[in-house]
Protein backbone atom coordinates (compact mmCIF):
# COMPACT_ATOMS: atom_id res chain seq x y z
CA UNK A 1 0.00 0.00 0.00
CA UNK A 2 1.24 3.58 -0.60
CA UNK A 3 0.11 5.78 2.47
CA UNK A 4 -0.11 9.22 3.41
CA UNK A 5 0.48 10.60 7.11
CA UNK A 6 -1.03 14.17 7.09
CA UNK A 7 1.40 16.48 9.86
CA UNK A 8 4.85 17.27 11.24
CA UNK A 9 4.86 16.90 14.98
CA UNK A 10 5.80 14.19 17.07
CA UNK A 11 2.49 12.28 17.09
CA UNK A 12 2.68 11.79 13.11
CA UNK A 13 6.57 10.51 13.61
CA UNK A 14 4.79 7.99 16.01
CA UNK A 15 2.26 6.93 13.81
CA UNK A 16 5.02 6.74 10.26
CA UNK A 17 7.18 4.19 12.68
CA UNK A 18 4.33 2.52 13.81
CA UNK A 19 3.12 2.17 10.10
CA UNK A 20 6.54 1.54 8.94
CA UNK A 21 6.50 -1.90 11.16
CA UNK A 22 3.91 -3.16 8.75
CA UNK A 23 4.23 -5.26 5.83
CA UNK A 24 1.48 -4.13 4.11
CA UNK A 25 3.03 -0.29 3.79
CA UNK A 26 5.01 -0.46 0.32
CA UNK A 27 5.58 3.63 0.52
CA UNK A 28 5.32 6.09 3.06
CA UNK A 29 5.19 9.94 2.54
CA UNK A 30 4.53 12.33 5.17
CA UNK A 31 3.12 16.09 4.32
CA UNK A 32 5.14 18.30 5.79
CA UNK A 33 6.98 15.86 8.26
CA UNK A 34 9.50 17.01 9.77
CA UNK A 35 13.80 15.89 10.25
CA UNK A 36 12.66 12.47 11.80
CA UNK A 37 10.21 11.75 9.79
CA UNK A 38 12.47 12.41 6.96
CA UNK A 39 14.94 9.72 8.31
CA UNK A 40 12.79 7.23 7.35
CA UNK A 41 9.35 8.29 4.85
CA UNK A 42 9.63 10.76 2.01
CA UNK A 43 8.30 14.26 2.63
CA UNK A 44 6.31 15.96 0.92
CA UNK A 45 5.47 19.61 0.88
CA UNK A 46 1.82 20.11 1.39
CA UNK A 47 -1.34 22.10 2.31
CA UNK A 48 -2.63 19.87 4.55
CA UNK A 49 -5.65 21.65 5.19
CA UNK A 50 -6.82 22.04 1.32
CA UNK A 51 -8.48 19.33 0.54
CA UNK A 52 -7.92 19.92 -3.16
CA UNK A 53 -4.51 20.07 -2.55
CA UNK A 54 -4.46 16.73 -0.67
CA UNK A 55 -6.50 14.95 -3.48
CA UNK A 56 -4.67 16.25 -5.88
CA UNK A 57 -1.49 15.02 -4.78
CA UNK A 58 -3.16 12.03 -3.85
CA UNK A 59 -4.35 10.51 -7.35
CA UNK A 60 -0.85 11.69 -8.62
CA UNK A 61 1.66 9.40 -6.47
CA UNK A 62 -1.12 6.83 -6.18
CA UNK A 63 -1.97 7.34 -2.51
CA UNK A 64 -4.25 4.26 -1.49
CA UNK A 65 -4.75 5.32 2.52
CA UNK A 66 -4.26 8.91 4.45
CA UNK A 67 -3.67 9.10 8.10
CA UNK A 68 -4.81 12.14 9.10
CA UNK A 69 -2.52 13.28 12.47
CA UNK A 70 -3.65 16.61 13.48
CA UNK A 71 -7.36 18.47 14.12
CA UNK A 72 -7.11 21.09 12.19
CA UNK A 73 -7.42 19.22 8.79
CA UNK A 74 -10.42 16.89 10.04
CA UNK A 75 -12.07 20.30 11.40
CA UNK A 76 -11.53 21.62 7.55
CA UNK A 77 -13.30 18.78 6.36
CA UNK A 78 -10.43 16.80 4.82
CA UNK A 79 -11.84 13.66 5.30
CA UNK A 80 -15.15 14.40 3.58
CA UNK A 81 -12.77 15.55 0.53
CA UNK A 82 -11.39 12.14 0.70
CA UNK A 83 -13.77 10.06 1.21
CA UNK A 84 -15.74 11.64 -1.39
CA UNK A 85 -12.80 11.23 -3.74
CA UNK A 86 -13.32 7.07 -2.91
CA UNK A 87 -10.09 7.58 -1.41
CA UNK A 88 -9.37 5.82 1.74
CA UNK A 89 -9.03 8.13 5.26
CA UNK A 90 -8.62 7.49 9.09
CA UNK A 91 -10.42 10.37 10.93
CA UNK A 92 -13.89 11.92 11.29
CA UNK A 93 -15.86 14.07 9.52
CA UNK A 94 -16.34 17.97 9.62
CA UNK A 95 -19.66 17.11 11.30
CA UNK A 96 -18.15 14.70 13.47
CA UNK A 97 -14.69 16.66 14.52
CA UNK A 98 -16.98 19.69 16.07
CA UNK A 99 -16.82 17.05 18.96
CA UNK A 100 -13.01 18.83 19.45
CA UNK A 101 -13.70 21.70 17.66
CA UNK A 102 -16.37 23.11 19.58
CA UNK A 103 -16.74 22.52 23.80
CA UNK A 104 -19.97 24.05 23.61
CA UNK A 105 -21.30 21.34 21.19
CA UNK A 106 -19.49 18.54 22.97
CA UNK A 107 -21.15 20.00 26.57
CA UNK A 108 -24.67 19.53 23.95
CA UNK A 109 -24.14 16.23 23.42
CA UNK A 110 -23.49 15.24 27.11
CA UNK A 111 -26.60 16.61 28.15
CA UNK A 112 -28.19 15.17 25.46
CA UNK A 113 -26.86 11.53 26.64
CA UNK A 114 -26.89 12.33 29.95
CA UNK A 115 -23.14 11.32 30.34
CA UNK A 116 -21.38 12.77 33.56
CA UNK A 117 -19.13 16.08 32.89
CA UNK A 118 -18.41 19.22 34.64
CA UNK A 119 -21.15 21.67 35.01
CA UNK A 120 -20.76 25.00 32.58
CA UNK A 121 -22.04 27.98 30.82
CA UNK A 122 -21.31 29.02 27.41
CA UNK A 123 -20.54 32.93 26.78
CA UNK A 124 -20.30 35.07 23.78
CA UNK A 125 -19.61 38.11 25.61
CA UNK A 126 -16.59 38.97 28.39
CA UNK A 127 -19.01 40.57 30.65
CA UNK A 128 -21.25 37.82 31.03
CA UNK A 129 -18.58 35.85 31.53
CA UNK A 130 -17.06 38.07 34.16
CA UNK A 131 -20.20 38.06 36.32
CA UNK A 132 -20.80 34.42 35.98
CA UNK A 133 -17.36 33.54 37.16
CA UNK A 134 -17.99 36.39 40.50
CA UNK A 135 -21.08 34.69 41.43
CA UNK A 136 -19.11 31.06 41.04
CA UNK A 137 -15.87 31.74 42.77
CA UNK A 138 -12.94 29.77 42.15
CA UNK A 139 -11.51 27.09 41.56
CA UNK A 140 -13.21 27.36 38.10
CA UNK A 141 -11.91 26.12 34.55
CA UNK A 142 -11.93 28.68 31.05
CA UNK A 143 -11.76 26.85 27.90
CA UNK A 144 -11.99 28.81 24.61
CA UNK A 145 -15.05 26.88 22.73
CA UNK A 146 -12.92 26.52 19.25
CA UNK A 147 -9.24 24.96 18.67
CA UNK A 148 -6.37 26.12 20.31
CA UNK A 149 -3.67 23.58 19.88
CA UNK A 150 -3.44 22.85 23.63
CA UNK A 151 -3.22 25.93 24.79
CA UNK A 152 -7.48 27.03 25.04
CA UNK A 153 -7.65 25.77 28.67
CA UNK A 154 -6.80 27.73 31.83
CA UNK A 155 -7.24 25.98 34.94
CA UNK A 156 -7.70 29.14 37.40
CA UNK A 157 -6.77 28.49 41.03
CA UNK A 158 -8.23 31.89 42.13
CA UNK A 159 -10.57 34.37 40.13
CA UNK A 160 -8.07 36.79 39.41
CA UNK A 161 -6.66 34.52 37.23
CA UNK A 162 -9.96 33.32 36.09
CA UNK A 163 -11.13 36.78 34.73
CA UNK A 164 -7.66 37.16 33.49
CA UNK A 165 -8.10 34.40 31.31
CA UNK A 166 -11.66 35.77 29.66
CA UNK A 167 -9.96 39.34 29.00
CA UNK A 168 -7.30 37.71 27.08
CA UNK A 169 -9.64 35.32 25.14
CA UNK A 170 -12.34 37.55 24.10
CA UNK A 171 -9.35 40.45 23.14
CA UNK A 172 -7.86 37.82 20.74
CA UNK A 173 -5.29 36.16 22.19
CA UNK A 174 -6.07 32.61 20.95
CA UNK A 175 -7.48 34.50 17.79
CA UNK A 176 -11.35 32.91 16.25
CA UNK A 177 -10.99 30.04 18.87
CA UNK A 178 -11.88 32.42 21.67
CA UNK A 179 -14.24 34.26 20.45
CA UNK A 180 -16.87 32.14 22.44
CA UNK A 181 -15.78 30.75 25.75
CA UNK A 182 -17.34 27.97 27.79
CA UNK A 183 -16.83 28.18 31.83
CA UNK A 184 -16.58 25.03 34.02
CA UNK A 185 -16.90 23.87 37.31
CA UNK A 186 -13.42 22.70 38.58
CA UNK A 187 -13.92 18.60 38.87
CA UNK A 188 -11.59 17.01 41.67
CA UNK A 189 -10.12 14.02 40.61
CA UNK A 190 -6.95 12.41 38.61
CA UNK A 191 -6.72 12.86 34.46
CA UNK A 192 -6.32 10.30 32.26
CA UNK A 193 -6.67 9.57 28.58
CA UNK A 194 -9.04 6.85 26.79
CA UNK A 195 -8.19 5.90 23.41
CA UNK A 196 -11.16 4.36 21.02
CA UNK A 197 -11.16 3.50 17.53
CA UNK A 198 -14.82 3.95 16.20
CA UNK A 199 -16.18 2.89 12.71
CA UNK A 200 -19.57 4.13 12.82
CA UNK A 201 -20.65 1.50 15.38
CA UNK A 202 -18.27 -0.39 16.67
CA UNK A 203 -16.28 1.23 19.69
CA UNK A 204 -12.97 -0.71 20.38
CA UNK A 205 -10.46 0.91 22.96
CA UNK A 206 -7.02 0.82 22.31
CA UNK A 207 -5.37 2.26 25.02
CA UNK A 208 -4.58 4.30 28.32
CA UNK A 209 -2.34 6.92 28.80
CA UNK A 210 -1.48 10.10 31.12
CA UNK A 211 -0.05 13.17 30.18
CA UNK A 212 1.34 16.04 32.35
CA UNK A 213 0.47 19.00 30.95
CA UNK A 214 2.13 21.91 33.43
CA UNK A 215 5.46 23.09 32.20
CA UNK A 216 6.96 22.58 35.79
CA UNK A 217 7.84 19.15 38.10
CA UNK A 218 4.90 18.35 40.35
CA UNK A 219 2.44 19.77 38.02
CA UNK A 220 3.37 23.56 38.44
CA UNK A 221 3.39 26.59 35.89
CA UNK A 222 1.01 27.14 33.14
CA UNK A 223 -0.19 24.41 31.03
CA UNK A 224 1.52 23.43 27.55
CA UNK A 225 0.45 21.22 24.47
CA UNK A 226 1.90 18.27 27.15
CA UNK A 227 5.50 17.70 28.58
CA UNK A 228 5.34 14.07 29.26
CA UNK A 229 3.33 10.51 28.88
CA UNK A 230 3.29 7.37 29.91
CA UNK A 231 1.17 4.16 29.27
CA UNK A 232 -0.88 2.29 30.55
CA UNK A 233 -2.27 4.33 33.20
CA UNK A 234 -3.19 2.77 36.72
CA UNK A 235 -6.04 4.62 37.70
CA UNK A 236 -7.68 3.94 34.70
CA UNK A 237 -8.58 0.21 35.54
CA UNK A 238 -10.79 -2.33 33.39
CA UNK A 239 -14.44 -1.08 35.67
CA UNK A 240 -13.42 2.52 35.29
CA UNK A 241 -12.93 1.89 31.13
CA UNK A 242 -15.98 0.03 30.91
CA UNK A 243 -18.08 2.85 32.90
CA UNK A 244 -16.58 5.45 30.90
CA UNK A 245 -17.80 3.16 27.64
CA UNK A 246 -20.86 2.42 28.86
CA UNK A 247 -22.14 6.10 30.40
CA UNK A 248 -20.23 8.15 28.11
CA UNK A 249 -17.97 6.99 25.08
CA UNK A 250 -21.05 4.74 23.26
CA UNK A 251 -24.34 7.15 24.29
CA UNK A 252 -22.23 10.22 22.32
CA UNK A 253 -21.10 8.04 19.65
CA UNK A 254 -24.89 6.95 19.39
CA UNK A 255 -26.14 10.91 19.30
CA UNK A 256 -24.00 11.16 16.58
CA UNK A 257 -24.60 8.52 14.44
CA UNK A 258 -28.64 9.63 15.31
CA UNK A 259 -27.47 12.83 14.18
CA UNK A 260 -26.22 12.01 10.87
CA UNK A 261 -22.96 12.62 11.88
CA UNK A 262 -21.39 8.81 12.40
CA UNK A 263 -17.72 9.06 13.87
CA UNK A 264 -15.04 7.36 12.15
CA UNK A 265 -11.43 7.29 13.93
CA UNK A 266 -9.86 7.90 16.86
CA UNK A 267 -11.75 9.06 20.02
CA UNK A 268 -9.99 10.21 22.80
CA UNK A 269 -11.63 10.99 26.20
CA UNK A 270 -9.93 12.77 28.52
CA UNK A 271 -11.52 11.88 31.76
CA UNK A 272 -11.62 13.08 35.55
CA UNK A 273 -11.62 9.91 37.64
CA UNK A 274 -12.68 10.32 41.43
CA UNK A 275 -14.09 7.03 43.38
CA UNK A 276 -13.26 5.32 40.92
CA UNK A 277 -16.21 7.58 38.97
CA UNK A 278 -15.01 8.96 35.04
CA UNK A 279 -16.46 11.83 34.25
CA UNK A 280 -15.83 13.81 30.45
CA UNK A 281 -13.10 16.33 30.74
CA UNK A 282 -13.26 16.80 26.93
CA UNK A 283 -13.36 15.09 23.84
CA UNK A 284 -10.34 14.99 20.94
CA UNK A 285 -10.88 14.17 17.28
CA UNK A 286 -7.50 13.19 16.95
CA UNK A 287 -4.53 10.60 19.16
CA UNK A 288 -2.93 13.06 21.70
CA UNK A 289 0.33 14.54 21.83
CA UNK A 290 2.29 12.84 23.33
CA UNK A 291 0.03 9.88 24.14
CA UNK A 292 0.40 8.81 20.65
CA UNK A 293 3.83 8.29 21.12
CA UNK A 294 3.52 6.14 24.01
CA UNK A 295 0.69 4.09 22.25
CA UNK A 296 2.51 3.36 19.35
CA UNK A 297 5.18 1.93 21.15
CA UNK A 298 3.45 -0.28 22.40
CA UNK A 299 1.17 -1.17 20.06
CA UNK A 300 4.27 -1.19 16.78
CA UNK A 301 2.77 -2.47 13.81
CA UNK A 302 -0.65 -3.41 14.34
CA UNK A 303 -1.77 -0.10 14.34
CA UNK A 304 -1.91 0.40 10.80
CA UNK A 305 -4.69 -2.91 10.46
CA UNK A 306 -6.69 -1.31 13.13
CA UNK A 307 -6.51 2.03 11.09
CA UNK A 308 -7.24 0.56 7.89
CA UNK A 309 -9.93 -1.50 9.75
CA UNK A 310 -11.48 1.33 11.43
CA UNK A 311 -11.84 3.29 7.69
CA UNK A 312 -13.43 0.06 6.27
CA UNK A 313 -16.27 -0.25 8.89
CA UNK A 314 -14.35 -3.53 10.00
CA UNK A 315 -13.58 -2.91 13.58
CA UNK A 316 -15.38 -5.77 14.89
CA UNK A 317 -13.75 -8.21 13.98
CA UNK A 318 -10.53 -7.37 15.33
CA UNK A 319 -8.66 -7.37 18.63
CA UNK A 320 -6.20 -5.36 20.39
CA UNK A 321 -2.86 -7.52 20.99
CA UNK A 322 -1.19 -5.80 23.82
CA UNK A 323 2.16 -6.60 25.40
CA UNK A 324 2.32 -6.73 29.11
CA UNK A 325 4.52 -3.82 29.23
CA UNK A 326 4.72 -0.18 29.86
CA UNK A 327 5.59 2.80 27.96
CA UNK A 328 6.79 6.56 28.87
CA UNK A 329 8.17 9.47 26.91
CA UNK A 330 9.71 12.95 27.62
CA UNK A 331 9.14 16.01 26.00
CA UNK A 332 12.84 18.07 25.35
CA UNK A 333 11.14 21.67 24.95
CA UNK A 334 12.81 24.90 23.92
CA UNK A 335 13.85 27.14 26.98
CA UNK A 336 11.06 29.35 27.36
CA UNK A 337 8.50 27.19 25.79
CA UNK A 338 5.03 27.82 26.91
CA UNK A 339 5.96 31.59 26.20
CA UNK A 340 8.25 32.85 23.59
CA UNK A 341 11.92 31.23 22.43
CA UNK A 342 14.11 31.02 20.14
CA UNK A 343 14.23 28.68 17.07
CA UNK A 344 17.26 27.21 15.42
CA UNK A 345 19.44 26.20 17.98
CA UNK A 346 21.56 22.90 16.82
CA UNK A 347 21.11 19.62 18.90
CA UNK A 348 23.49 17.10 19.00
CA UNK A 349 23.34 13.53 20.31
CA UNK A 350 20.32 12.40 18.81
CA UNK A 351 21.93 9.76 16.45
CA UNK A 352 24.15 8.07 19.14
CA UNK A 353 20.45 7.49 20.64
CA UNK A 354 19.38 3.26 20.30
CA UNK A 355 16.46 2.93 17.50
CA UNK A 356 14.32 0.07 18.09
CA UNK A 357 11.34 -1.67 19.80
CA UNK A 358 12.13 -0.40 23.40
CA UNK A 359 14.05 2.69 22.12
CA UNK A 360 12.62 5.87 20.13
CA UNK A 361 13.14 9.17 19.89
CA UNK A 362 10.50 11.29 17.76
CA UNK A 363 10.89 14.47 16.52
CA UNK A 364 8.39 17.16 16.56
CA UNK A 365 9.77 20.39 15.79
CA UNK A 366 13.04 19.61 14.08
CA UNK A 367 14.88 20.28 10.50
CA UNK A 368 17.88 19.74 8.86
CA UNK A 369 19.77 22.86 8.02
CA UNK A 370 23.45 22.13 6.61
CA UNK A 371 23.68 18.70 7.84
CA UNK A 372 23.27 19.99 11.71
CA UNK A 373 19.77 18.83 13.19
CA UNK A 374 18.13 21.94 14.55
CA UNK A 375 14.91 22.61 16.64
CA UNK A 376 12.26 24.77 14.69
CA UNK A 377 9.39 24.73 17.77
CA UNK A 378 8.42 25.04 21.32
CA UNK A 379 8.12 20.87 21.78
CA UNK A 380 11.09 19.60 19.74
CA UNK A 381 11.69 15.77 20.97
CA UNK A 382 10.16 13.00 22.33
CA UNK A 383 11.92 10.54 24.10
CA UNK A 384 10.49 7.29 24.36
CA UNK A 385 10.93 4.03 25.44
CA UNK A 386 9.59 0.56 26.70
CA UNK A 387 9.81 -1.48 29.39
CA UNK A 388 8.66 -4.74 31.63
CA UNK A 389 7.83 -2.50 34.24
CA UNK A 390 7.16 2.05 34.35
CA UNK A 391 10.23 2.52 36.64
CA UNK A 392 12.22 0.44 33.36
CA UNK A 393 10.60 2.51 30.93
CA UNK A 394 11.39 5.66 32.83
CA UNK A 395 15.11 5.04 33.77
CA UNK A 396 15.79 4.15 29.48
CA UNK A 397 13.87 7.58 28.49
CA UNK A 398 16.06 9.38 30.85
CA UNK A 399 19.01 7.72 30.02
CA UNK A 400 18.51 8.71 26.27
CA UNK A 401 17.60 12.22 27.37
CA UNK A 402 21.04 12.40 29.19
CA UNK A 403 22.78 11.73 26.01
CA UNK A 404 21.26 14.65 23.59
CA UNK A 405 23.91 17.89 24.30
CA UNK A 406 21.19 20.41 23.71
CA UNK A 407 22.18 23.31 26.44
CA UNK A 408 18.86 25.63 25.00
CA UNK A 409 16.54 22.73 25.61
CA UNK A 410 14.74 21.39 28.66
CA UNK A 411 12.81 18.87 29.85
CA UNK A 412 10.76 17.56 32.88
CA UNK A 413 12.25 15.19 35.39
CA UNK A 414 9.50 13.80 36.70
CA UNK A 415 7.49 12.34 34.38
CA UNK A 416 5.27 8.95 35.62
CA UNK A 417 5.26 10.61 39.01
CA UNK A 418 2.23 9.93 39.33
CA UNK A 419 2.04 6.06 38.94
CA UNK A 420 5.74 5.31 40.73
């Protein structure tokens, strides 16, 4: 098969290995990809949010299945461009996406189901907003209603920095996706991420993960696109994943398909678990970054047959072979990184790094400039590895990260504190 991975960030380098493990890919491009990715798919350069653009290139190399990595394409309705081309596409409809692309639709859906989430309001104007979160006090959560790559969510301790948050959303800073902003009660509780391929009708989980999204060790500073993962993740156990299926993840995909709007692809839940109770934090359109990484690893070349299943309506008659293992990865950031920093410093180090089945490092914001590899955004690696137990998995990430001699990067130190 020739296949097409749409993206250039570290989940889309996950998902080319993990593809690359399988027999059945012949070719691999990736459109934009990025220095990793180039190490071992062609790249193409691309539009990936034209749909034109992406059939047209498409019927010219002979594409016969696209990947599609990141929301914004599935929000732009890339996959209805495909599928209407007969061309073969994992991820969701337009229709379908608004589940990420809108919280305000998602919170519709929920009540619609009746499937446990946060209370909330939706706003269209700062000073509603403003008096809504005065009469609520804080704790409270602000989420900008469209896509924000990551960065729509502000978890405000006090109400200062809640009303903050609504002045710089409705002024712009997170541009069209804050123009409306939904308001949530704070949920107690740990995170963790569900993973579910859907076809329509079948709902087949695929995986558990956790991510640590504060910039700082113990879960401190502001919150980034994600510093750190690692899978499976304890307090999401067997009854909590089949709650979450059963009072959440199949009512919404049921609305939907009632809708019109059937979901095709990857689900993934992000859920507050207290008790031993899931409730919806929010639903993504899309694998998470870096979850993805830590999925793939563990899940290698399989995950292109689930894919391809999942397009073809096929998912139930497969299974999910998992290894009894674990999986973690760190994200090396650019100093700076949630706020502004520099771009094009070199790193060094990366190719004395082991590449194999317990040993990855994928690059997310990376090129090649005059045979040096330098870092071109905020998240730049992801180092990731396997092992029989987390504390194995943990002590091989770290021990790759202390190899790469990059003095303008950073990275967490403490990521599966959690779980250890």
């Amino acid at each position: 098969m020739n296949i097409l991975v749409l993206g250039s960030g570290g989940r889309e380098h996950a998902l080319a290995w993990a593809i690359m493990q399988n027999p059945k890919c012949d070719r691999l491009i990736c459109a934009p990809g990025n220095a990793g990715m180039a190490a071992i798919a062609e790249c193409a350069a691309l539009d990936i949010n034209n749909g034109s653009a992406v059939i047209a290139f498409c019927e010219e190399v002979a594409i016969d299945f696209v990947v599609i990595g990141p929301e914004a394409p599935l929000a732009a309705g890339v996959a209805d461009r495909l599928q209407a081309a007969g061309i073969a596409c994992f991820g969701p409809s337009a229709a379908a996406a608004r589940l990420e692309a809108s919280k305000a639709f998602t919170k519709e859906i929920c009540a619609a189901v009746g499937a446990p989430t946060a209370a909330y309001a939706h706003f269209t104007d700062a000073e509603a907003a403003i008096t809504y979160i005065r009469a609520q006090g804080a704790p409270i959560v602000i989420k900008a209603d469209g896509l924000a790559a990551g960065k729509g969510v502000v978890v405000a301790m006090n109400e200062v920095e809640a009303l903050e948050a609504v002045d710089a959303m409705f002024a712009g800073a997170l541009g069209e996706a804050g123009a409306e902003v939904v308001i949530e009660e704070f949920m107690q509780g740990e995170e963790a991420s569900f993973f579910v391929l859907v076809d329509g009708e079948t709902c087949l989980p695929i995986g558990t993960a956790q991510d640590h999204k504060r910039v700082g060790e113990g879960d401190t500073g502001p919150n980034t696109g994600g510093m750190g993962a690692y899978s499976p993740a304890p307090v999401l156990t067997d009854n909590v994943a089949e709650t979450a299926l059963a009072k959440i993840i199949r009512p919404t995909m049921a609305e939907m398909a009632r809708r019109g709007t059937p979901y095709q692809g990857v689900l993934y839940a992000g859920l507050m678990i207290e008790n031993g109770a899931p409730r919806l934090v929010e639903y993504n359109v899309r694998f998470g970054d870096p979850e993805c990484q830590v999925l793939m690893m563990r899940l290698g070349a399989q995950a292109l047959d689930l894919m391809l299943a999942c397009a073809e309506g096929r998912l139930g008659e497969m299974a999910v072979n998992w290894a009894d293992d674990h999986a973690l990865t760190v994200v090396m950031a650019a100093q700076g990184y949630p706020g502004s920093y520099e771009k094009g410093s070199v790193i060094k180090g990366v190719e004395d790094c082991p590449e194999d089945s317990a040993h990855m490092v994928f690059h997310a914001g990376t090129s090649q400039q005059a045979g040096q590899l330098v870092a071109t955004g905020g998240r730049v690696l992801n180092v990731t590895a396997r092992g029989d137990t987390l504390q194995e998995a943990r002590d091989r990430a770290y021990g790759m990260v202390d190899q790469i001699d990059w003095p303008e990067g950073f990275c967490r130190r403490d990521i599966g504190w959690r779980a250890l």
